[in-house]
Protein backbone atom coordinates (compact mmCIF):
# COMPACT_ATOMS: atom_id res chain seq x y z
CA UNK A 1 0.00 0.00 0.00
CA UNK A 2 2.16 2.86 1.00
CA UNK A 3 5.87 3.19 2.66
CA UNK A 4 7.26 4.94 5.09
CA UNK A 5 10.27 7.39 3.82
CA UNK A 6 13.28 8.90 5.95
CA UNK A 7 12.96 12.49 6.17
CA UNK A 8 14.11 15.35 8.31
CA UNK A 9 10.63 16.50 9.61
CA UNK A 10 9.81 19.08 12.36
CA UNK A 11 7.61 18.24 15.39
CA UNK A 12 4.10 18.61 14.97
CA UNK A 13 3.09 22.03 14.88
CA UNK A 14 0.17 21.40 17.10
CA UNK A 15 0.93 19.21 20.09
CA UNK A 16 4.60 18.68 19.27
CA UNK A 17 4.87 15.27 18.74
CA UNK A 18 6.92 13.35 16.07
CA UNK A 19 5.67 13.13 12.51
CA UNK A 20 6.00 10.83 9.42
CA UNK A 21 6.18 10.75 5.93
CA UNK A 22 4.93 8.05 3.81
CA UNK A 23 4.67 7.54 0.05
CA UNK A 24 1.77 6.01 -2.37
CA UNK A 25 2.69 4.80 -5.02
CA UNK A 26 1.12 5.13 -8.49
CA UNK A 27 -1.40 2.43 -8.47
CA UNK A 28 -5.09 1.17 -10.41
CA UNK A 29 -7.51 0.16 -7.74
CA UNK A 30 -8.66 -3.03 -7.29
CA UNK A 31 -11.75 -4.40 -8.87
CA UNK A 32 -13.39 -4.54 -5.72
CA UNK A 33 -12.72 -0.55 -5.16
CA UNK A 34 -13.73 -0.10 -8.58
CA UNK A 35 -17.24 -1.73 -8.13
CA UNK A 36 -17.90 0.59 -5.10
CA UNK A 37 -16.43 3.72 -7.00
CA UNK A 38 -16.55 3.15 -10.58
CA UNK A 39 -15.41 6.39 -11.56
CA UNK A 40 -12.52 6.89 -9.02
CA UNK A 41 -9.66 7.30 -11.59
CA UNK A 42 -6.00 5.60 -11.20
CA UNK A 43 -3.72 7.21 -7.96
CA UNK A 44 -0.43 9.31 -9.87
CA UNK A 45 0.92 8.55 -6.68
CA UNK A 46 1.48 11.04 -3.93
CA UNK A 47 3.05 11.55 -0.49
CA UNK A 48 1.21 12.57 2.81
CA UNK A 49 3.27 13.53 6.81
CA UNK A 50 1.14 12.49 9.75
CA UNK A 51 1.66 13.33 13.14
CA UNK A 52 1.79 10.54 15.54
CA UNK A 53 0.22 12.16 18.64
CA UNK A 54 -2.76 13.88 17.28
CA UNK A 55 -2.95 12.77 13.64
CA UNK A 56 -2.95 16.03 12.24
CA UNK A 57 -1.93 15.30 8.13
CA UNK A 58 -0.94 16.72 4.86
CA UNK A 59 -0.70 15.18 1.54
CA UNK A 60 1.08 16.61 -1.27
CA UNK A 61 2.07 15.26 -4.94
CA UNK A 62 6.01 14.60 -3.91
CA UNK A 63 7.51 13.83 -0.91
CA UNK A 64 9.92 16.78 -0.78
CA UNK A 65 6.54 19.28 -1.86
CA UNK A 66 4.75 18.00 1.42
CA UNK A 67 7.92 17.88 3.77
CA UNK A 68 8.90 21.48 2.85
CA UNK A 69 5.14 22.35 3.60
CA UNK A 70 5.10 20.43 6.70
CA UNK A 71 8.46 21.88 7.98
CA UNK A 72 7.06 25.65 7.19
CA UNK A 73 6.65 27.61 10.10
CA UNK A 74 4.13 31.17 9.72
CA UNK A 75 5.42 33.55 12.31
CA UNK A 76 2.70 35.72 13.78
């Protein structure tokens, strides 16, 4: 289904814990996903960072486009 990738990730901007980055590869769904959702169209494959305390995500098209994302901090 998806791995888990290595990346230099910054706590979770909400409660501070650790995060994770996992990839999706490009993929046709199954016929069984496909009866359910006939029009759901092939995955391009994309990458999403979870927190592991309060599950807080983001998915992106690459996993460097969601990291950076992730890692950006918005002074106020």
């Amino acid at each position: 289904m998806y791995q888990q990738k290595e990346a230099d990730l910054k706590p979770c901007p909400f409660c501070g814990s650790e995060a994770y980055l996992y990839i999706i590869p490009p993929h046709t769904h199954s016929d069984f996903v496909k009866k359910f959702c006939p029009d759901l169209p092939d995955c391009k494959g994309e990458a999403f960072v979870e927190c592991t305390g309060c599950t807080a995500a983001m998915i992106g098209s690459t996993a460097e486009q969601v990291s950076k994302e992730w890692n950006r901090r918005v002074e106020k």
